[in-house]
Protein backbone atom coordinates (compact mmCIF):
# COMPACT_ATOMS: atom_id res chain seq x y z
CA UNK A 1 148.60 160.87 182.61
CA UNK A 2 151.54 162.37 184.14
CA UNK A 3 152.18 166.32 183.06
CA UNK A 4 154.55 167.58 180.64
CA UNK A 5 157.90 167.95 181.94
CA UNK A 6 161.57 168.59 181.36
CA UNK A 7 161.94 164.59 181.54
CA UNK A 8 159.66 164.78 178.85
CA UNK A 9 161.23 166.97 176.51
CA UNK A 10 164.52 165.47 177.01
CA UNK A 11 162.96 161.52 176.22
CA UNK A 12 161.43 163.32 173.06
CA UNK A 13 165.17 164.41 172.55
CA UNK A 14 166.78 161.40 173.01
CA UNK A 15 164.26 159.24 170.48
CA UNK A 16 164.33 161.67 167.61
CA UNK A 17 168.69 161.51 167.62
CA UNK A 18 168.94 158.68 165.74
CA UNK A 19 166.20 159.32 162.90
CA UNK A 20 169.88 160.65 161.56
CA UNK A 21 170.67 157.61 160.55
CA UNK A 22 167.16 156.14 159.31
CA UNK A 23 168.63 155.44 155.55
CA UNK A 24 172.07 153.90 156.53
CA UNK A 25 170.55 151.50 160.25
CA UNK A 26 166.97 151.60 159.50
CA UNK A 27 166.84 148.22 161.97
CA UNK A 28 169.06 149.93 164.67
CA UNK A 29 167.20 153.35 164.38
CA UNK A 30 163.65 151.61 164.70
CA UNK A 31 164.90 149.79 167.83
CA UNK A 32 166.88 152.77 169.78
CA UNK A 33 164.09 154.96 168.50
CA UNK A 34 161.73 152.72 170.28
CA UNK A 35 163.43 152.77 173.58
CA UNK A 36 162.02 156.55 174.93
CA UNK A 37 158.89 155.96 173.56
CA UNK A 38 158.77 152.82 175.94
CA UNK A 39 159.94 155.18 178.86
CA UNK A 40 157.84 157.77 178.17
CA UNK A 41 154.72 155.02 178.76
CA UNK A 42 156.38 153.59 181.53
CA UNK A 43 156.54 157.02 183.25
CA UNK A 44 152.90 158.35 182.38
CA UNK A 45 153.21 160.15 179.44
CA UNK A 46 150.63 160.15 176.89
CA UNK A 47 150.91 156.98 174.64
CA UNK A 48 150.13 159.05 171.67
CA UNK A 49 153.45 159.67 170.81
CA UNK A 50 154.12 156.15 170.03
CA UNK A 51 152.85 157.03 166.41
CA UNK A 52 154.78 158.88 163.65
CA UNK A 53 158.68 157.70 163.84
CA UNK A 54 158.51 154.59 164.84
CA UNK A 55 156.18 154.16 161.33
CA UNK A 56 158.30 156.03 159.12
CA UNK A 57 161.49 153.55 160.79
CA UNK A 58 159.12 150.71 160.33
CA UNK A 59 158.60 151.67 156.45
CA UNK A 60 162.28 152.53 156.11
CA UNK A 61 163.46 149.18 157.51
CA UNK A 62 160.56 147.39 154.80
CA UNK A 63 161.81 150.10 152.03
CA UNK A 64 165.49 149.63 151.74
CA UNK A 65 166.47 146.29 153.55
CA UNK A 66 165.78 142.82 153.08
CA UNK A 67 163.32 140.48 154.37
CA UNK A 68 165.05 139.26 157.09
CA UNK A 69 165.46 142.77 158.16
CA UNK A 70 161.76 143.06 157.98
CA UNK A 71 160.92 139.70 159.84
CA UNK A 72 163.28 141.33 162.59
CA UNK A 73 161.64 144.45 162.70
CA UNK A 74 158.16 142.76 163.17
CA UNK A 75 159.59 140.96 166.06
CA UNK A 76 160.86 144.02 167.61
CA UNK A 77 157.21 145.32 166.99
CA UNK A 78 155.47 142.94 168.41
CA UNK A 79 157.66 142.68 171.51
CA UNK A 80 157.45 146.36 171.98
CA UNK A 81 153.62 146.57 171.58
CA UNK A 82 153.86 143.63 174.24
CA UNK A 83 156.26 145.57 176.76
CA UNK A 84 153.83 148.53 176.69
CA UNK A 85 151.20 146.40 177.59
CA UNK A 86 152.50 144.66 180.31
CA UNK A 87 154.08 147.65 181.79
CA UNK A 88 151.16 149.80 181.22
CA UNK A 89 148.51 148.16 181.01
CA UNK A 90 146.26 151.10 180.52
CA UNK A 91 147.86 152.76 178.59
CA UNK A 92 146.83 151.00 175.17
CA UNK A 93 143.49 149.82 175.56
CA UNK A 94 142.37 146.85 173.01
CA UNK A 95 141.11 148.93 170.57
CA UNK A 96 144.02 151.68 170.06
CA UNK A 97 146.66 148.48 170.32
CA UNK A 98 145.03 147.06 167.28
CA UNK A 99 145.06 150.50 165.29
CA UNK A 100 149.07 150.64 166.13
CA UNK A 101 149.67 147.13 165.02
CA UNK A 102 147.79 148.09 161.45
CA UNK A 103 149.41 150.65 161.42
CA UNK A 104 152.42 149.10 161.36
CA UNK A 105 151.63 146.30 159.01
CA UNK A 106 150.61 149.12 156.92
CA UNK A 107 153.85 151.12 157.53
CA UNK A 108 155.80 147.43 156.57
CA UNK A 109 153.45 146.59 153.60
CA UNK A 110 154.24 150.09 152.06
CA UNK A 111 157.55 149.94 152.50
CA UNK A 112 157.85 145.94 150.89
CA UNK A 113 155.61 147.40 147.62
CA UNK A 114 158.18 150.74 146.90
CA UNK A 115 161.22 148.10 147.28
CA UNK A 116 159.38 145.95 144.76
CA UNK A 117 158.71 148.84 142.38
CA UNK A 118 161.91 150.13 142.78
CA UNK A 119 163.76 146.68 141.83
CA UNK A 120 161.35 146.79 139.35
CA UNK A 121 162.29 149.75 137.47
CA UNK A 122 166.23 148.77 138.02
CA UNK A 123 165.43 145.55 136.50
CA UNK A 124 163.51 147.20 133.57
CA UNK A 125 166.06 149.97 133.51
CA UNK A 126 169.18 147.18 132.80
CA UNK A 127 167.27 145.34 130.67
CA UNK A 128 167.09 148.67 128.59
CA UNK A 129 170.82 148.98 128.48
CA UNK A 130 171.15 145.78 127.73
CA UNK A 131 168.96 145.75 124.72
CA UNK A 132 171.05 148.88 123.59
CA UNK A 133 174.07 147.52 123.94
CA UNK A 134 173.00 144.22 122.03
CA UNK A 135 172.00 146.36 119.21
CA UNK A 136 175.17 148.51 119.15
CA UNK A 137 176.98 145.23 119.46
CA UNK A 138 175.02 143.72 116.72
CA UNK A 139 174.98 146.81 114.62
CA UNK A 140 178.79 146.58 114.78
CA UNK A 141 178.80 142.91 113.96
CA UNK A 142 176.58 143.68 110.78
CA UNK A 143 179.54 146.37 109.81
CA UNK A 144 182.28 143.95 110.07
CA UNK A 145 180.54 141.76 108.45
CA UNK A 146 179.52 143.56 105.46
CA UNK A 147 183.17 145.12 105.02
CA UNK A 148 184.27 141.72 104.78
CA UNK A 149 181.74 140.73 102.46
CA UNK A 150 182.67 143.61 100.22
CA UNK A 151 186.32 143.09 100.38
CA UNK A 152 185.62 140.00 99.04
CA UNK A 153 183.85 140.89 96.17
CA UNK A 154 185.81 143.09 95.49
CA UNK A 155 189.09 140.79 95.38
CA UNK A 156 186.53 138.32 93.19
CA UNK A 157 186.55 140.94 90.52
CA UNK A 158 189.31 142.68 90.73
CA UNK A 159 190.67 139.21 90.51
CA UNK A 160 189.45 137.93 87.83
CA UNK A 161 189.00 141.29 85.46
CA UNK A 162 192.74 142.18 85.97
CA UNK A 163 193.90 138.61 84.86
CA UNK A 164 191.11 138.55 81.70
CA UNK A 165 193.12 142.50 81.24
CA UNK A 166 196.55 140.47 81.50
CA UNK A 167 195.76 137.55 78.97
CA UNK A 168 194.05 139.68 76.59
CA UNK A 169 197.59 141.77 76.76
CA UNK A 170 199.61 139.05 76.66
CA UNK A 171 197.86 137.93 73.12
CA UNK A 172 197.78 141.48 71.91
CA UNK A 173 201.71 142.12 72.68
CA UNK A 174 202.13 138.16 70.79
CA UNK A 175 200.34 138.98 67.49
CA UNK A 176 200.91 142.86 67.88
CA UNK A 177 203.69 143.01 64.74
CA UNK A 178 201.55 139.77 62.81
CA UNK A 179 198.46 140.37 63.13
CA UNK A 180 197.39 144.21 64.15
CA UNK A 181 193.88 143.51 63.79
CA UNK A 182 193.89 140.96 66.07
CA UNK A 183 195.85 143.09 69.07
CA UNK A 184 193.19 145.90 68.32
CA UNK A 185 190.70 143.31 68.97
CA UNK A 186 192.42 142.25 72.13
CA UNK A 187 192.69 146.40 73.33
CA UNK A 188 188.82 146.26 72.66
CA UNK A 189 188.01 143.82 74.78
CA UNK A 190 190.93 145.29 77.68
CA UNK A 191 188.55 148.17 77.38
CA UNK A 192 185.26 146.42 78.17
CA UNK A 193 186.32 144.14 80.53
CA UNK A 194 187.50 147.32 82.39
CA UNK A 195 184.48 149.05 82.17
CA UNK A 196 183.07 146.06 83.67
CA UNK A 197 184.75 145.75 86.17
CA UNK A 198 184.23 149.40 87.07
CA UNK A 199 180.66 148.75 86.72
CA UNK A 200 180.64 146.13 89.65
CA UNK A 201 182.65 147.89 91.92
CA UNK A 202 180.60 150.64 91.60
CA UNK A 203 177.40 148.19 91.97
CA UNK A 204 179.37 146.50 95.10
CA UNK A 205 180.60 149.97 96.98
CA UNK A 206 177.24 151.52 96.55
CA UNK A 207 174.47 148.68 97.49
CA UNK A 208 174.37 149.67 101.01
CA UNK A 209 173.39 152.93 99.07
CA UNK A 210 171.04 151.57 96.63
CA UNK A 211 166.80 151.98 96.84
CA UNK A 212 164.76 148.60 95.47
CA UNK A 213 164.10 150.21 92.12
CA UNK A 214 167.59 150.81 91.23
CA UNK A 215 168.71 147.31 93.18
CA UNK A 216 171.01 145.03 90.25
CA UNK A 217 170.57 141.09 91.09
CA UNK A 218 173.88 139.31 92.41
CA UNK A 219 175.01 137.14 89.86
CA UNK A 220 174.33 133.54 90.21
CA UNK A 221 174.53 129.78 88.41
CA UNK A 222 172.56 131.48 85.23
CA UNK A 223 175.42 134.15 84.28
CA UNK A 224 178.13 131.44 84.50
CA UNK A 225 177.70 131.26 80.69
CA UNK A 226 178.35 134.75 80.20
CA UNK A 227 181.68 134.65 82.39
CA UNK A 228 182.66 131.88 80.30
CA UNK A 229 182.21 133.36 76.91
CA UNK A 230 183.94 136.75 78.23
CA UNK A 231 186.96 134.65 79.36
CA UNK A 232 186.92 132.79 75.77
CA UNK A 233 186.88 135.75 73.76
CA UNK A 234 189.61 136.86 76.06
CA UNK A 235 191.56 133.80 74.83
CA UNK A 236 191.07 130.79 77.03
CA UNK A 237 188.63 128.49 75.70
CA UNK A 238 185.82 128.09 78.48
CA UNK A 239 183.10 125.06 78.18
CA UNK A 240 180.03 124.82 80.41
CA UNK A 241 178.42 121.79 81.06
CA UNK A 242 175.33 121.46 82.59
CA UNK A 243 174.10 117.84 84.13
CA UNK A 244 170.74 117.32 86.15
CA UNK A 245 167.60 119.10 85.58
CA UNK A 246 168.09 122.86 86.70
CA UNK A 247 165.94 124.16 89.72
CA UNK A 248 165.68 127.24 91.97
CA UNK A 249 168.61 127.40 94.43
CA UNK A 250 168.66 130.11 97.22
CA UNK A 251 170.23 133.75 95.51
CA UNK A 252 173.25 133.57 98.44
CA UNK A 253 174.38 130.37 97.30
CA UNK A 254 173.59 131.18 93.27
CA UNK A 255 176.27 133.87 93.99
CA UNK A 256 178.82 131.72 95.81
CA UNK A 257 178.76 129.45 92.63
CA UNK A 258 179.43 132.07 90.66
CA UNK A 259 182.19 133.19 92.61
CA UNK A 260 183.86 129.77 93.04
CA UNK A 261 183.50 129.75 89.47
CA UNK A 262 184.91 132.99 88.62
CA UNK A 263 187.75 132.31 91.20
CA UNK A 264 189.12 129.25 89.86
CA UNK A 265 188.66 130.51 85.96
CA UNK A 266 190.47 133.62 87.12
CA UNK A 267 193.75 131.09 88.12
CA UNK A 268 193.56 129.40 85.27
CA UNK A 269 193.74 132.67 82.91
CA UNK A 270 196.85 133.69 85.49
CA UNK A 271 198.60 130.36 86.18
CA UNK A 272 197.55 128.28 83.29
CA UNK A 273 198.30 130.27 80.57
CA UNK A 274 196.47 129.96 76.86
CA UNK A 275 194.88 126.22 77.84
CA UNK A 276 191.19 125.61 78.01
CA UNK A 277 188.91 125.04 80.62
CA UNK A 278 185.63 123.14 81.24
CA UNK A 279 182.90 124.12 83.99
CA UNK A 280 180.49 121.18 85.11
CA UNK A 281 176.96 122.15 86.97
CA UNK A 282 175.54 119.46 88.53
CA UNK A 283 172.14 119.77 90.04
CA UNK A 284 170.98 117.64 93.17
CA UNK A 285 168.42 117.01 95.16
CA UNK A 286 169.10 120.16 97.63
CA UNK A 287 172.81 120.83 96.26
CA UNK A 288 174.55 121.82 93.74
CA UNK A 289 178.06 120.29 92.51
CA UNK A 290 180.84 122.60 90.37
CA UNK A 291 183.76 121.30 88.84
CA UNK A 292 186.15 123.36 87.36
CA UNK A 293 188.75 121.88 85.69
CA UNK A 294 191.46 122.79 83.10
CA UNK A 295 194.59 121.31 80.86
CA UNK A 296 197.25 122.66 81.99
CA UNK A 297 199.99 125.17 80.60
CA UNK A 298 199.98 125.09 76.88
CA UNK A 299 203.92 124.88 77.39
CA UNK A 300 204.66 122.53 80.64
CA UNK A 301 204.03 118.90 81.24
CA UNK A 302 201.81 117.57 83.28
CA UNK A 303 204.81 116.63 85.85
CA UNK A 304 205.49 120.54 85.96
CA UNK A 305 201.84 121.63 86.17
CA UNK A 306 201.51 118.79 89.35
CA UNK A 307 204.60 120.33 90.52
CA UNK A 308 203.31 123.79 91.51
CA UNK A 309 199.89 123.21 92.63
CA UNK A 310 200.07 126.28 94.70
CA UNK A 311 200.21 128.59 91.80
CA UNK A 312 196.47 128.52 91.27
CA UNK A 313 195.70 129.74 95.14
CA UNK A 314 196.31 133.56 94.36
CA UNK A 315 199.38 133.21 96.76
CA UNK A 316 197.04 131.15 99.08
CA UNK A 317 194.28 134.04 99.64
CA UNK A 318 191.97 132.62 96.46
CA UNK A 319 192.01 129.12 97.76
CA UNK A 320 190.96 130.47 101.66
CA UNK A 321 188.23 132.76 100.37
CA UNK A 322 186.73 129.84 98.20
CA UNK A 323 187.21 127.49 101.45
CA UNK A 324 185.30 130.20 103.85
CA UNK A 325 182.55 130.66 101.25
CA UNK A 326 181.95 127.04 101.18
CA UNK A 327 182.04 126.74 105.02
CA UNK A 328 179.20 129.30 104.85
CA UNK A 329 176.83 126.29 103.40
CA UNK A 330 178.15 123.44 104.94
CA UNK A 331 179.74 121.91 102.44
CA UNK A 332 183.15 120.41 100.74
CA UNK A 333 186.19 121.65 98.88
CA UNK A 334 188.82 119.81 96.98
CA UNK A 335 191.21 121.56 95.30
CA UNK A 336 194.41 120.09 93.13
CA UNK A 337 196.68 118.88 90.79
CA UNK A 338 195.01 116.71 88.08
CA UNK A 339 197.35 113.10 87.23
CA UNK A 340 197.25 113.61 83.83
CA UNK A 341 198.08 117.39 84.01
CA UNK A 342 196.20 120.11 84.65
CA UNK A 343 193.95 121.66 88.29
CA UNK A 344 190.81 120.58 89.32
CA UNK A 345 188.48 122.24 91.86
CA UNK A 346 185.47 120.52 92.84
CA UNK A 347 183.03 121.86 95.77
CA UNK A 348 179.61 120.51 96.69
CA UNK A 349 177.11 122.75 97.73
CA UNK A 350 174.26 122.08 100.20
CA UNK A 351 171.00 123.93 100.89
CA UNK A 352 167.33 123.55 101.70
CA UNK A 353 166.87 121.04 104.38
CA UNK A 354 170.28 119.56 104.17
CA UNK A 355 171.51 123.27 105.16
């Protein structure tokens, strides 16, 4: 082996330069790097220094670039392992030439598994955000929704309790000077229907609120009776009519009948006037059908009650909410002017398997 020299030194100089850039040209670096190390053989150095960098380049090239990268680097390997030998025969017998070349597979195999655990963790990592950001998203979806929901209860019985307020008025201020026991019977029931209707907003704004053990039902198809005799002793005759044999019906779409129900009553009490009104349940295999119809004003024709169908669509937003509500189930609703005078709404409701 020839002595250490100045040459030496400054080949030793030379390869370690451009280690600098190891993390941005791990390729380039492994390749320049490997040029003194294959002069330093070639002039009779010791061919122990062909260990160390040119690993940690091999590992950085398998760490942080691609395979292709890699495949190129294992080229340059091998042809470098291959120059040394052919220029210097001696200098890496059989046995050291295999410990370099594991050594380098090792140096390349460790660099391949940190990439992989590394993607890894990214991967994991975005899949983490992702998963947050689906819940925020879906948490904010579940807001929405539920402000909508209760905006719509609320105009269901705001709705309705204000018009039951304005009929019973309307008689009270009629019989007020002919009949005063009759208007104090029609402040009485201004004064429950109020506190009714205070006890459902209530009910509605604080559900989210609400523990199992103080949880009130929704109403559904069973307490159409009782809306019907409030609005009669309010003043407008209501009849309920059930057809079919009664059976379970989910409690979502119990409540959307009842609010159909309520809706339409609730125009007839403000558009209709003192008329009456008849409610038909009709019970299906997997559906339920409402009709809701009534006479007409007590003091217009049936040409002027055709005439303004509009007038029993709450200015268009009763009509849309009972439309949307249907949607939600899949099913129909008609909505109109009877011939012979008077509105009908009719909506079918599906569920179960025809859902």
């Amino acid at each position: 082996d020839r002595a250490v020299d100045s040459t030496f030194f400054l080949l030793i100089a030379v390869g370690a330069v451009p280690y600098a850039l190891r993390r941005r040209a791990p390729l380039t670096v492994l390749m320049l790097a490997s040029l003194p190390v294959l002069a330093l053989i070639g002039l009779g150095y010791s061919s122990s220094v062909i260990g160390s960098g040119l690993f940690l380049a091999a590992y950085t090239v398998a760490a942080w670039k691609g395979l292709r990268s890699v495949a190129a680097a294992a080229g340059w390997v091998v042809v470098l392992l291959t120059a040394i030998a052919i220029v210097q025969p001696g200098a890496l017998p059989p046995g050291e030439l295999l410990t370099n070349a594991a050594l380098f597979v090792g140096a390349f195999g460790l660099g391949r598994s940190i990439q992989g655990q590394r993607a890894t963790s990214a991967l994991l990592h975005e899949r983490a955000e992702l998963a947050v950001e689906a819940r925020a998203e879906s948490a904010r979806r579940a807001v929405t929704e539920e402000r909508l929901r209760i905006a719509q209860e609320l105009h269901d019985v705001i709705g309705h309790s204000l018009s039951v307020i304005a009929l019973q008025a309307q008689v009270g201020a009629h019989v007020i000077d002919a009949d005063p026991a009759e208007a104090k019977a029609s402040l009485v029931a201004i004064s429950g229907t109020s506190r009714t209707a205070l006890t459902e907003i209530r009910r509605i704004l604080g559900a989210m609120h609400e523990s199992e053990e103080s949880y009130h039902p929704a109403p559904g198809l069973s307490d159409v009776s009782s809306l019907a005799a409030e609005l009669t002793d309010a003043g407008l005759p209501v009849e309920v009519r059930t057809m079919g044999t009664p059976h379970e019906v989910p409690t979502a779409l119990g409540m959307t009948a009842y609010r159909l129900t309520q809706e339409a009553l609730t125009n007839v009490a403000k558009h209709a006037g003192r008329t009456r009104a008849t409610v038909t349940i009709r019970y299906e295999l997997g559906a339920v059908r409402l009709e809701i119809l009534d006479d007409g004003p007590a003091d217009a024709s049936p040409t002027d009650h055709a005439a303004a169908p509009s007038g029993h669509t709450s200015g268009g937003h009763g009509l849309l909410g009972m439309r949307e509500r249907v949607a939600v189930w899949g099913g129909t609703l008609e909505a109109g002017s009877r011939p012979d005078g008077g509105y009908a709404v009719r909506a079918l409701l599906p569920f179960g398997g025809g859902r």
